[in-house]
Protein backbone atom coordinates (compact mmCIF):
# COMPACT_ATOMS: atom_id res chain seq x y z
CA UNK A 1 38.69 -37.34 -0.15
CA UNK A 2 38.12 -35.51 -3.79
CA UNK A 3 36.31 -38.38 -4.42
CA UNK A 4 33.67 -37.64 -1.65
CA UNK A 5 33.99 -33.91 -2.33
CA UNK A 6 32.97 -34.38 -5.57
CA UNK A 7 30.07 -37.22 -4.95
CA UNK A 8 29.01 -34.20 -2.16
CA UNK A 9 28.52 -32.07 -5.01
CA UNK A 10 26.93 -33.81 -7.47
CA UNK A 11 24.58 -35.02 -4.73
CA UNK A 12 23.73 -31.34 -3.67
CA UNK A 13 23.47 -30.71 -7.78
CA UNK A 14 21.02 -33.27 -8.36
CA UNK A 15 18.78 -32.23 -5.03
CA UNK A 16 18.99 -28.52 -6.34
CA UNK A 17 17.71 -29.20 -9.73
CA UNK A 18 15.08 -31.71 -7.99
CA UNK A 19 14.29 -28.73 -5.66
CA UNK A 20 13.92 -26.09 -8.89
CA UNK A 21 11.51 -28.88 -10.61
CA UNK A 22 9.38 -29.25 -8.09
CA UNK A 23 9.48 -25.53 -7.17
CA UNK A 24 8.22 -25.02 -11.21
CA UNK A 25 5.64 -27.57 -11.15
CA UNK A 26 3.98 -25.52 -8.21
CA UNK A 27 4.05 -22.84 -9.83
CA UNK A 28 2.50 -24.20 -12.74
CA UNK A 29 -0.08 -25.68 -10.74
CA UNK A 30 -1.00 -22.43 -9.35
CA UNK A 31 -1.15 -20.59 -12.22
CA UNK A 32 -4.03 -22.78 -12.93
CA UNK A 33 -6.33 -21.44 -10.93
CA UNK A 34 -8.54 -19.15 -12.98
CA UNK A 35 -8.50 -15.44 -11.83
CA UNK A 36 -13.25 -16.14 -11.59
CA UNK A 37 -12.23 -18.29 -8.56
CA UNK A 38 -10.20 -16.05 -6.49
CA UNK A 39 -12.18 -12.71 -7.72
CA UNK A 40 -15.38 -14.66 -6.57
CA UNK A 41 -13.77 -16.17 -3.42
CA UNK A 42 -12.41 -12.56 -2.54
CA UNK A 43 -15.55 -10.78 -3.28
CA UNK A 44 -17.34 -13.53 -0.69
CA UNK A 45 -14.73 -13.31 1.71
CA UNK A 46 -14.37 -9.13 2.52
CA UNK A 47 -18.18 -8.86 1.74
CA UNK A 48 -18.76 -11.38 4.50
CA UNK A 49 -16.47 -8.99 6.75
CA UNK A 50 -18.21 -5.89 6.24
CA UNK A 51 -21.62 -7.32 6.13
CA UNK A 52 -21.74 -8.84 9.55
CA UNK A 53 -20.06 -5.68 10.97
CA UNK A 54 -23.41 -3.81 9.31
CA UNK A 55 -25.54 -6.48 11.10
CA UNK A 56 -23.79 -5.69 14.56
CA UNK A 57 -25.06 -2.06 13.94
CA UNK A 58 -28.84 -2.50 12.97
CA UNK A 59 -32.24 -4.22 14.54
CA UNK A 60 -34.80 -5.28 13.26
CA UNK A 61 -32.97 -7.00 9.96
CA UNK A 62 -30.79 -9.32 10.12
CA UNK A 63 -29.58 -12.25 7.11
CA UNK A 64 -26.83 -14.82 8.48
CA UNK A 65 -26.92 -17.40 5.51
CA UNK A 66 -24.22 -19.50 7.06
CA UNK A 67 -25.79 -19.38 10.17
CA UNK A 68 -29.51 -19.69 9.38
CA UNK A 69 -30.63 -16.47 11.04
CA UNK A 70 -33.09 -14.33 9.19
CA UNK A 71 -35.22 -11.54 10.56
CA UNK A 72 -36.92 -9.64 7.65
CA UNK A 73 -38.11 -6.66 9.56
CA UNK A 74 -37.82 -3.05 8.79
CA UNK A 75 -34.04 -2.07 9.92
CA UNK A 76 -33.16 0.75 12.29
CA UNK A 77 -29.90 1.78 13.63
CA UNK A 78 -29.42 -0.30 17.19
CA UNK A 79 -30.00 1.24 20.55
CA UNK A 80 -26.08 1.57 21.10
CA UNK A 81 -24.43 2.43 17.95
CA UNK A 82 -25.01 6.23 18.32
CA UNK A 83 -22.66 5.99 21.89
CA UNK A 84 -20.15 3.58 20.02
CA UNK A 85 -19.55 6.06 17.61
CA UNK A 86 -19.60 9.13 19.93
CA UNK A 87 -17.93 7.28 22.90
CA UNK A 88 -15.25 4.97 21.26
CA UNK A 89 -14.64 5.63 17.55
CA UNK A 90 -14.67 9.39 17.41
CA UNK A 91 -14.66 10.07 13.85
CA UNK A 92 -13.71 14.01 13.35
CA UNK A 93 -15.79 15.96 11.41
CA UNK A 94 -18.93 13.59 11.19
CA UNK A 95 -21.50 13.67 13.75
CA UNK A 96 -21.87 10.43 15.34
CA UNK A 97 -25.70 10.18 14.42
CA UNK A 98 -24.54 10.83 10.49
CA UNK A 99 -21.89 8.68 10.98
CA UNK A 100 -23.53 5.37 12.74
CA UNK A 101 -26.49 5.41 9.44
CA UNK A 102 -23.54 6.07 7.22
CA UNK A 103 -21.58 3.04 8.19
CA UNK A 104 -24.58 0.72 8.82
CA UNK A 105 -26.06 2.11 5.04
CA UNK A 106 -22.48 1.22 3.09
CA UNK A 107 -21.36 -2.10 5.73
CA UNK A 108 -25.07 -3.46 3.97
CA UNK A 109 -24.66 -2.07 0.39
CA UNK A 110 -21.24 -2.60 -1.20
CA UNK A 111 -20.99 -6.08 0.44
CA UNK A 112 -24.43 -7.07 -0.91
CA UNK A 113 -23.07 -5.47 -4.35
CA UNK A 114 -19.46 -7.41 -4.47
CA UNK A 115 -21.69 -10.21 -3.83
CA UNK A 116 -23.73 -9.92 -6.75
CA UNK A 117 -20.38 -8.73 -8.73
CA UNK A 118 -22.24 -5.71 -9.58
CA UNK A 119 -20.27 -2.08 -9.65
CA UNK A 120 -17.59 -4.05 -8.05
CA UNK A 121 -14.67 -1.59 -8.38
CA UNK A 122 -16.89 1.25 -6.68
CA UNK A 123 -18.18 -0.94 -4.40
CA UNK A 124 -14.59 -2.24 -3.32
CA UNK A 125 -13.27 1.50 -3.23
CA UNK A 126 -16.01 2.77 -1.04
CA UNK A 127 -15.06 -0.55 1.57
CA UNK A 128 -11.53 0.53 1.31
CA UNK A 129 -12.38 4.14 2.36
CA UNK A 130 -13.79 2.43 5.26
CA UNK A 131 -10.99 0.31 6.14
CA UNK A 132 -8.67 3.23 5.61
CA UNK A 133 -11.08 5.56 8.18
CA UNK A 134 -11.22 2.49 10.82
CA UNK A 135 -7.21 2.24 10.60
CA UNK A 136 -6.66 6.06 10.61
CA UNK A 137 -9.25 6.99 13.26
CA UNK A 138 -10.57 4.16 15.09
CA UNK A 139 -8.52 1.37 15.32
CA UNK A 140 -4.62 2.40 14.53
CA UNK A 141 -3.20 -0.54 16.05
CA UNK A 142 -5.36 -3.30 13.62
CA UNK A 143 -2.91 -2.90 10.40
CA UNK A 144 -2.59 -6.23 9.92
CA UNK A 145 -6.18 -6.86 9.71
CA UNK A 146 -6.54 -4.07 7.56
CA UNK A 147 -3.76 -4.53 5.29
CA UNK A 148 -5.23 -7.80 4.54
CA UNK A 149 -8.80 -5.97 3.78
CA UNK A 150 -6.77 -3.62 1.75
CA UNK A 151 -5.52 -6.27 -0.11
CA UNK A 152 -8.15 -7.74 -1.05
CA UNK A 153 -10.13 -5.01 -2.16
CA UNK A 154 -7.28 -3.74 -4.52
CA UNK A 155 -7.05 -6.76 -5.78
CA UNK A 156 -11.07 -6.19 -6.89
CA UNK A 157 -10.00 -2.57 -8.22
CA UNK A 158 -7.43 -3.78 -10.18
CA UNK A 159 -8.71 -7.38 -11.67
CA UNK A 160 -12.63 -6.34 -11.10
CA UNK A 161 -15.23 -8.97 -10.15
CA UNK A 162 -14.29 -12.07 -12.36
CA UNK A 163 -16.78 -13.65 -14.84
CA UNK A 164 -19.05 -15.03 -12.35
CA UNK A 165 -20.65 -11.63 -11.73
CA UNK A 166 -23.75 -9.05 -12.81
CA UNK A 167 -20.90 -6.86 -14.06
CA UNK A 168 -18.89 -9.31 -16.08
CA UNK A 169 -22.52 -10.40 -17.68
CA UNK A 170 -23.26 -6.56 -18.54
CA UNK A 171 -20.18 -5.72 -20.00
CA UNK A 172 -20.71 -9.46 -22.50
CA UNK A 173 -23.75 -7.60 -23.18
CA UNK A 174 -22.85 -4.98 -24.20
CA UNK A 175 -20.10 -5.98 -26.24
């Protein structure tokens, strides 16, 4: 029976230190990935986000590149926005007519600017105001959606834009 025992352990041994290898090797691997991937990847992804919630507030202009929809017109504020933002998302303090071009102005701005990596730690700031109004006055109950926006825009404030950006290009510049 010691003889089992001990076969038992060395058994478990082995599989731990298999385990720990294998467990090091991924995080090797993942430490590969260069910080340009996931800054540009991130920058796509919450640009994307705000963007098409811009588009869902304007006529007249309107830029889908995944979907193939472009409408180059002169952009105005959509017939209902003004009611969504007196009726359902009661900002305090802002009129809803100031409120709807606000939001419609930035959801179309910063993205457009993480995009193009330019002012990319402003830009991410000013989308995390946003997210931080939405979850504070509009939607309370959508913190896991906007914890993962928050995320991601930190992570833009804190690492910036990555090298395959306008800002990353004008700070080489200007080196």
């Amino acid at each position: 029976m010691s003889m089992h025992i001990e076969n038992l352990q060395a058994t478990n041994t082995t599989g731990d230190s298999l385990l720990t290898g294998l467990l090091h090797q991924f995080i090797e691997l993942c430490s590969r990935i260069p910080n340009s991937l996931l800054a540009f990847l991130a920058r796509f992804s919450i640009a994307s986000v705000f963007w098409k919630s811009g588009e869902t507030k304007i006529q007249g202009f309107a830029v889908d590149i995944i979907n193939g929809e472009f409408t180059l017109g002169w952009p105005r504020l959509s017939d209902t926005v003004v009611d969504l933002f007196r009726d359902e998302y009661h900002l305090p303090l802002i009129p809803p007519e100031f409120a709807a071009t606000l939001a419609a102005t930035a959801e179309h701005v910063f993205p457009m600017l993480l995009l193009l990596g330019l002012a990319t730690r402003i830009s991410a700031l000013a989308l995390l105001g946003m997210t931080l109004t939405i979850q504070i006055f509009v939607y309370p109950d959508a913190y896991p959606t906007h914890g993962t926006w928050a995320a991601v825009l930190l992570y833009l404030m804190v690492y910036g834009p990555g090298m395959l950006s306008l800002d990353h290009w004008i700070a080489k510049r200007q080196a």
